[in-house]
PDB file of N, CA and C in Angstrom:
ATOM      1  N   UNK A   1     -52.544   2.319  29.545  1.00  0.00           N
ATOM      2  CA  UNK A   1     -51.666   3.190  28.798  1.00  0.00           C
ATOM      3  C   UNK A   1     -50.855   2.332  27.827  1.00  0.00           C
ATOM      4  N   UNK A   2     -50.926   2.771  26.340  1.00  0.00           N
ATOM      5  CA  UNK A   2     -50.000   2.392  25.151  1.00  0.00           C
ATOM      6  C   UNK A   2     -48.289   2.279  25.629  1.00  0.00           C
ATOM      7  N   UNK A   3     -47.606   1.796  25.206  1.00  0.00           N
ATOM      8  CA  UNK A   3     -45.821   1.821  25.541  1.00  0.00           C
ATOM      9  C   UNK A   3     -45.555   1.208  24.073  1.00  0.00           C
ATOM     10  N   UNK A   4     -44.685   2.592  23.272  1.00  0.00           N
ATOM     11  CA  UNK A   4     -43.993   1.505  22.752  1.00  0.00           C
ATOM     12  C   UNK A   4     -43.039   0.653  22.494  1.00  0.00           C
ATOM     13  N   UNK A   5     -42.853  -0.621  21.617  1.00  0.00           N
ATOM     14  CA  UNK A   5     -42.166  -1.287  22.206  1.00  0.00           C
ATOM     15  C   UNK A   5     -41.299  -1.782  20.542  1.00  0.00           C
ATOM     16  N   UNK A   6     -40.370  -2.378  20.685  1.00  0.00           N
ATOM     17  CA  UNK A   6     -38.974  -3.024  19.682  1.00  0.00           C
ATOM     18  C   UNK A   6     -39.224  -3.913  19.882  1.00  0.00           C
ATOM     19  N   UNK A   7     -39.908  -5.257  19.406  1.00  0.00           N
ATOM     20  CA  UNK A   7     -39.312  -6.572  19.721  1.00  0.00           C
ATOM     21  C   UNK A   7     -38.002  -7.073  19.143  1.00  0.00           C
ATOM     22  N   UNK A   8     -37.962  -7.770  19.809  1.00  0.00           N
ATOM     23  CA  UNK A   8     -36.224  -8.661  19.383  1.00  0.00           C
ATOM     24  C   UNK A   8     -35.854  -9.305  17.397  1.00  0.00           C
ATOM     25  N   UNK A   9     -37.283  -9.174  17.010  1.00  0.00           N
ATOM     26  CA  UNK A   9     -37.105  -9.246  15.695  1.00  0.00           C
ATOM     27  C   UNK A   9     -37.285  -8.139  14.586  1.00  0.00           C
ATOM     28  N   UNK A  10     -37.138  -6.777  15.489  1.00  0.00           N
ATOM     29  CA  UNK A  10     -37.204  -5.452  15.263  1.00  0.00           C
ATOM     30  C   UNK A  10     -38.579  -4.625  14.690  1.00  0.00           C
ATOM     31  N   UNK A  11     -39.394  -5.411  14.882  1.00  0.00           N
ATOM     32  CA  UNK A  11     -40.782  -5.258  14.603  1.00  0.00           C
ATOM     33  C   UNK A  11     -41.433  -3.693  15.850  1.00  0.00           C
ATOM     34  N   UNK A  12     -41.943  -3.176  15.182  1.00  0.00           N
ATOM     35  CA  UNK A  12     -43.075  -1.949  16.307  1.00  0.00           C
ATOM     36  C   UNK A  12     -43.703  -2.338  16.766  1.00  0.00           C
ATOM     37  N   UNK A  13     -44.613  -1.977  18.148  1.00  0.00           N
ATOM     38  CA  UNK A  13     -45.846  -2.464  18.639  1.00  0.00           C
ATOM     39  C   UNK A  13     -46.317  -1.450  19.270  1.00  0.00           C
ATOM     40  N   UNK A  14     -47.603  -1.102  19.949  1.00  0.00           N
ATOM     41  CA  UNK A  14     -47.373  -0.762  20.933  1.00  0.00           C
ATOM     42  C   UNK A  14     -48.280  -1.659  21.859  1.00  0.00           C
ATOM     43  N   UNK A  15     -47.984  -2.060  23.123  1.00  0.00           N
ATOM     44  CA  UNK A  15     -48.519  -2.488  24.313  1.00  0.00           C
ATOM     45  C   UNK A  15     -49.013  -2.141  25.456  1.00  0.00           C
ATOM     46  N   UNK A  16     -50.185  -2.463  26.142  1.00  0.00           N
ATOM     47  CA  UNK A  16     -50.142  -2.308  27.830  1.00  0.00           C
ATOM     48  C   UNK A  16     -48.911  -2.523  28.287  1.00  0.00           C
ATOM     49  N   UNK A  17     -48.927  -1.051  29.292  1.00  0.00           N
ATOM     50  CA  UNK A  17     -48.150  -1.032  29.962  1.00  0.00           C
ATOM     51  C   UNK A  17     -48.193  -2.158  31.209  1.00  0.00           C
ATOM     52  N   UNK A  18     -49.358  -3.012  31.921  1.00  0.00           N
ATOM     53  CA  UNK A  18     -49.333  -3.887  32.762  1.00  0.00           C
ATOM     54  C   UNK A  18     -48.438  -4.758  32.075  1.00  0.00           C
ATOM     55  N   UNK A  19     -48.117  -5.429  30.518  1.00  0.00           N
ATOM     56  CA  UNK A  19     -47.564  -6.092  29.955  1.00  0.00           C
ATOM     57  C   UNK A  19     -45.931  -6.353  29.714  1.00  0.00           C
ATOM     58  N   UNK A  20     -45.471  -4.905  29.757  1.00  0.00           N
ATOM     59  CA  UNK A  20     -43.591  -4.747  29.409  1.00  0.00           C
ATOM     60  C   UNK A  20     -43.306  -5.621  30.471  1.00  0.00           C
ATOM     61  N   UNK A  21     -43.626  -5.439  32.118  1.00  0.00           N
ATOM     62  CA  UNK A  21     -42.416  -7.095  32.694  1.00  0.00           C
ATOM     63  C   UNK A  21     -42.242  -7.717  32.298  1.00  0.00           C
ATOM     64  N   UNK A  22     -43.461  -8.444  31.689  1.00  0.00           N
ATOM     65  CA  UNK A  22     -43.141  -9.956  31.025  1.00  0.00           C
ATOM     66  C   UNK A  22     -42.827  -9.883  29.778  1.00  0.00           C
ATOM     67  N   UNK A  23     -42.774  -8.826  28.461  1.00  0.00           N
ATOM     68  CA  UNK A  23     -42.454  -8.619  27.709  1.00  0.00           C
ATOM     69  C   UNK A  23     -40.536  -8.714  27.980  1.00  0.00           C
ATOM     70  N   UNK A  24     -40.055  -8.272  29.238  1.00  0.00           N
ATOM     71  CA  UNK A  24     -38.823  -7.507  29.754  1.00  0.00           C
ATOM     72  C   UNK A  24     -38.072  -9.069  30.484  1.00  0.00           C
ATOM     73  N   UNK A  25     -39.255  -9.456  31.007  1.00  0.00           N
ATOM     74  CA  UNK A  25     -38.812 -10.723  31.224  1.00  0.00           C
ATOM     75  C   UNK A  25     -38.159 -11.879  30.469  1.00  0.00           C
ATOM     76  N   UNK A  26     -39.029 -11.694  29.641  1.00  0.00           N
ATOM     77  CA  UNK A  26     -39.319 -12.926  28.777  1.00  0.00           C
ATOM     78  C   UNK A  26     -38.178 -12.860  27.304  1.00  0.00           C
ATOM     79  N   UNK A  27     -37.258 -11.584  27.441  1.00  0.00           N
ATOM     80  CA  UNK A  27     -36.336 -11.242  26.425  1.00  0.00           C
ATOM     81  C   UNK A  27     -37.215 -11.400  25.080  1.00  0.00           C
ATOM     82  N   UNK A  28     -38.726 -11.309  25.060  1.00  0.00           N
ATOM     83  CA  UNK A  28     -39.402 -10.918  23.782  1.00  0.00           C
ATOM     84  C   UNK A  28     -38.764  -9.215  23.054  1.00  0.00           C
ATOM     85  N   UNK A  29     -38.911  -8.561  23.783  1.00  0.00           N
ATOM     86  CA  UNK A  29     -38.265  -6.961  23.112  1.00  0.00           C
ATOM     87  C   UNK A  29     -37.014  -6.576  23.511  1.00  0.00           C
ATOM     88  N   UNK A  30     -36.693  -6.140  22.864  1.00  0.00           N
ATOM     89  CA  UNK A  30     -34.997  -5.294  22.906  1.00  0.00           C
ATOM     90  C   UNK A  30     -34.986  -3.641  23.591  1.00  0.00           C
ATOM     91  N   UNK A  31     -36.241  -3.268  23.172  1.00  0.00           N
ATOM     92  CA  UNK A  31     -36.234  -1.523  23.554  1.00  0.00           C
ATOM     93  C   UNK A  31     -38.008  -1.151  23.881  1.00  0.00           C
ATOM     94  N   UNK A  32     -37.928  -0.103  24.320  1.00  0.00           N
ATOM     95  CA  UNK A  32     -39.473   0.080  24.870  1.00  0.00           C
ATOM     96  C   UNK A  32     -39.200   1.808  25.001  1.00  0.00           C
ATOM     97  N   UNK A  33     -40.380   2.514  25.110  1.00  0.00           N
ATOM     98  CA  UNK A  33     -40.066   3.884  25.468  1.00  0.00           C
ATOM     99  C   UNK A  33     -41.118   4.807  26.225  1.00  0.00           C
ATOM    100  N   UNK A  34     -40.048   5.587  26.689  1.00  0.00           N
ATOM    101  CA  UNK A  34     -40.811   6.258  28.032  1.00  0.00           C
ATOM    102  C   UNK A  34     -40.263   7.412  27.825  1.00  0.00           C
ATOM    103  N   UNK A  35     -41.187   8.187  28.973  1.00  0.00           N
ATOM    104  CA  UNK A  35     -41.105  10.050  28.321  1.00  0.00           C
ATOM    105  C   UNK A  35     -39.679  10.706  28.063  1.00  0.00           C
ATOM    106  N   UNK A  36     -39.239   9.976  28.410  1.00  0.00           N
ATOM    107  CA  UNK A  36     -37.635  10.361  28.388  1.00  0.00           C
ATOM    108  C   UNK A  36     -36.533  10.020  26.847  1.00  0.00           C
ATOM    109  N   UNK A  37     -37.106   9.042  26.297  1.00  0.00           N
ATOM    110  CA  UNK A  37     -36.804   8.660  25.165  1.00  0.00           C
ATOM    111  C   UNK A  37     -36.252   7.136  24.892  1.00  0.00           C
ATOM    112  N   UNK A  38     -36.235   6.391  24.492  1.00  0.00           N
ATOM    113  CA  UNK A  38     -36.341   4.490  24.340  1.00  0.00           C
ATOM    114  C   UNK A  38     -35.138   4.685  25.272  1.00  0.00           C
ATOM    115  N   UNK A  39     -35.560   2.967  25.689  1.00  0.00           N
ATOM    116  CA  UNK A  39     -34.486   2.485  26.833  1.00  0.00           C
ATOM    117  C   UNK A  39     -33.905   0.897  26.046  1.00  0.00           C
ATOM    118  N   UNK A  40     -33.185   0.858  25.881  1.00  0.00           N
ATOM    119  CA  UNK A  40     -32.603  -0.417  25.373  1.00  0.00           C
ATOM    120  C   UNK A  40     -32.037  -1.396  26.452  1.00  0.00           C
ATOM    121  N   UNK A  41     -33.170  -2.725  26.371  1.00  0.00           N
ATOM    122  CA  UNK A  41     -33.012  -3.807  27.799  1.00  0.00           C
ATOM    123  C   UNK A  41     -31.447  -4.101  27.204  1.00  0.00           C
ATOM    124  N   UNK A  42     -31.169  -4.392  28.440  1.00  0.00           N
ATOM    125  CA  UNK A  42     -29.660  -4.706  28.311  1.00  0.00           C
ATOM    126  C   UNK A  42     -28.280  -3.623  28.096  1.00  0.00           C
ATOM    127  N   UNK A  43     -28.816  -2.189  28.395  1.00  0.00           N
ATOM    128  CA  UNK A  43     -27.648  -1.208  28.117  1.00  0.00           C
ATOM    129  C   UNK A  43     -28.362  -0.030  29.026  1.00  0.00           C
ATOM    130  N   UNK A  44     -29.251   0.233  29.338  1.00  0.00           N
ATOM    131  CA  UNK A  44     -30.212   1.067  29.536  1.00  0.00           C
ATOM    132  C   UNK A  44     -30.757   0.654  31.423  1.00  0.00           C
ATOM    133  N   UNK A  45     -30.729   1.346  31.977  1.00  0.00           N
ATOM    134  CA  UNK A  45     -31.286   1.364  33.060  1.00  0.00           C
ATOM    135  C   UNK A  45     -32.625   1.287  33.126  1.00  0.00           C
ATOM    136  N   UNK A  46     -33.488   0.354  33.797  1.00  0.00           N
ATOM    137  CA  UNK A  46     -35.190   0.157  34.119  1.00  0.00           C
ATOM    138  C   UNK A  46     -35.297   0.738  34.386  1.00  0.00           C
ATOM    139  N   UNK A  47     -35.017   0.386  36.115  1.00  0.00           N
ATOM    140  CA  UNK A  47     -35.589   1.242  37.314  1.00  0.00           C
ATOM    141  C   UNK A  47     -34.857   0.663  38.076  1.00  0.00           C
ATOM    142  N   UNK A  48     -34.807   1.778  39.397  1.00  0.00           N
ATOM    143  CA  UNK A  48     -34.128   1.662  40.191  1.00  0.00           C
ATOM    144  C   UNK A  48     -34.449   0.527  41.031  1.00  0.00           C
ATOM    145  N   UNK A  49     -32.486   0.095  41.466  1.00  0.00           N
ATOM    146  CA  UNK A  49     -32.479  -1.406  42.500  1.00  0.00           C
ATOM    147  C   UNK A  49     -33.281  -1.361  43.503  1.00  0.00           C
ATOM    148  N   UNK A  50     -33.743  -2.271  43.632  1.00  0.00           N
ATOM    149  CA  UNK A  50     -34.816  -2.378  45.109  1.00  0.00           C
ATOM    150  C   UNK A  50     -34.185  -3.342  45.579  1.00  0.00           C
ATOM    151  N   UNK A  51     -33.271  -2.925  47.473  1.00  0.00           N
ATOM    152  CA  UNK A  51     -32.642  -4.241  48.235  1.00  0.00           C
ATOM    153  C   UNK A  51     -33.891  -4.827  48.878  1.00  0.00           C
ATOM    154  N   UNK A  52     -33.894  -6.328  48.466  1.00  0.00           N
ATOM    155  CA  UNK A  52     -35.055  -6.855  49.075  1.00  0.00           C
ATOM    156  C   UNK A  52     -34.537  -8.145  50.024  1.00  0.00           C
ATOM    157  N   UNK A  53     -33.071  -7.764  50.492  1.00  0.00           N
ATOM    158  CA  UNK A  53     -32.824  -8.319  51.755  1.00  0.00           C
ATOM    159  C   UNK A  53     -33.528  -7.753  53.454  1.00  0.00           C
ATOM    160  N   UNK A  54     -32.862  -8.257  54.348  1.00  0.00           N
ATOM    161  CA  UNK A  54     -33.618  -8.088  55.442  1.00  0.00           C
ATOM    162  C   UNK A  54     -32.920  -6.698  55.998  1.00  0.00           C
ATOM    163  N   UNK A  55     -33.876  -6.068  56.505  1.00  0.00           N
ATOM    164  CA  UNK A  55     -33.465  -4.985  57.098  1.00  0.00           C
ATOM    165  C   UNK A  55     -32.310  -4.445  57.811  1.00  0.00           C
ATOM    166  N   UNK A  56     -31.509  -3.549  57.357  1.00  0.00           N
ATOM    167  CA  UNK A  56     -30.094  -3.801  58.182  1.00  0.00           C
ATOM    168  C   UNK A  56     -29.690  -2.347  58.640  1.00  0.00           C
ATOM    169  N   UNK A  57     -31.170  -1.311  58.630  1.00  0.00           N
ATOM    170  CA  UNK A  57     -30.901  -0.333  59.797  1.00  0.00           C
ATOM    171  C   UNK A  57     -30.959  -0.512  61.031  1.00  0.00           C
ATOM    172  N   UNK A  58     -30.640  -0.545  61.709  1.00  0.00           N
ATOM    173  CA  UNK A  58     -31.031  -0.417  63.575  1.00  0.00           C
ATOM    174  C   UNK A  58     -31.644   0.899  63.865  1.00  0.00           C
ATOM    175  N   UNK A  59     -32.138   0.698  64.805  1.00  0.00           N
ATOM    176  CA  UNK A  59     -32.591   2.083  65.549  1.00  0.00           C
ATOM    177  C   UNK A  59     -31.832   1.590  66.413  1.00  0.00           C
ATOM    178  N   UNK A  60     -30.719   2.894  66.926  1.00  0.00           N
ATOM    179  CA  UNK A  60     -30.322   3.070  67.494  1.00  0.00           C
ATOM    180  C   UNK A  60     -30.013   4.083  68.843  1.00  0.00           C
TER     181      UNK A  60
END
């Protein structure tokens, strides 16, 4: 699937979607967009936090 994308030198693209992490990573783009309408890295919410500490329900 196409995504498109803002790079940081305000240029269009569009990209694989396997690609935006490292695009997101790599502070290559500024904005990207999804059905909802562009998300701007750095003001804009990804996706939701994932705690990837150790488990801290009990069964109790």
């Amino acid at each position: 699937m196409l995504i498109p994308v803002i790079y940081a030198d305000d240029s269009y693209d569009m990209v694989e979607d396997r690609m935006l992490n490292e695009l997101i990573s790599t502070n290559k783009i500024k904005a990207f967009k999804r059905s909802s309408g562009w998300v701007r890295i750095g003001e804009d919410p990804i996706r939701k936090i994932v705690y990837r500490g150790p488990e801290r329900r009990g069964s109790h």
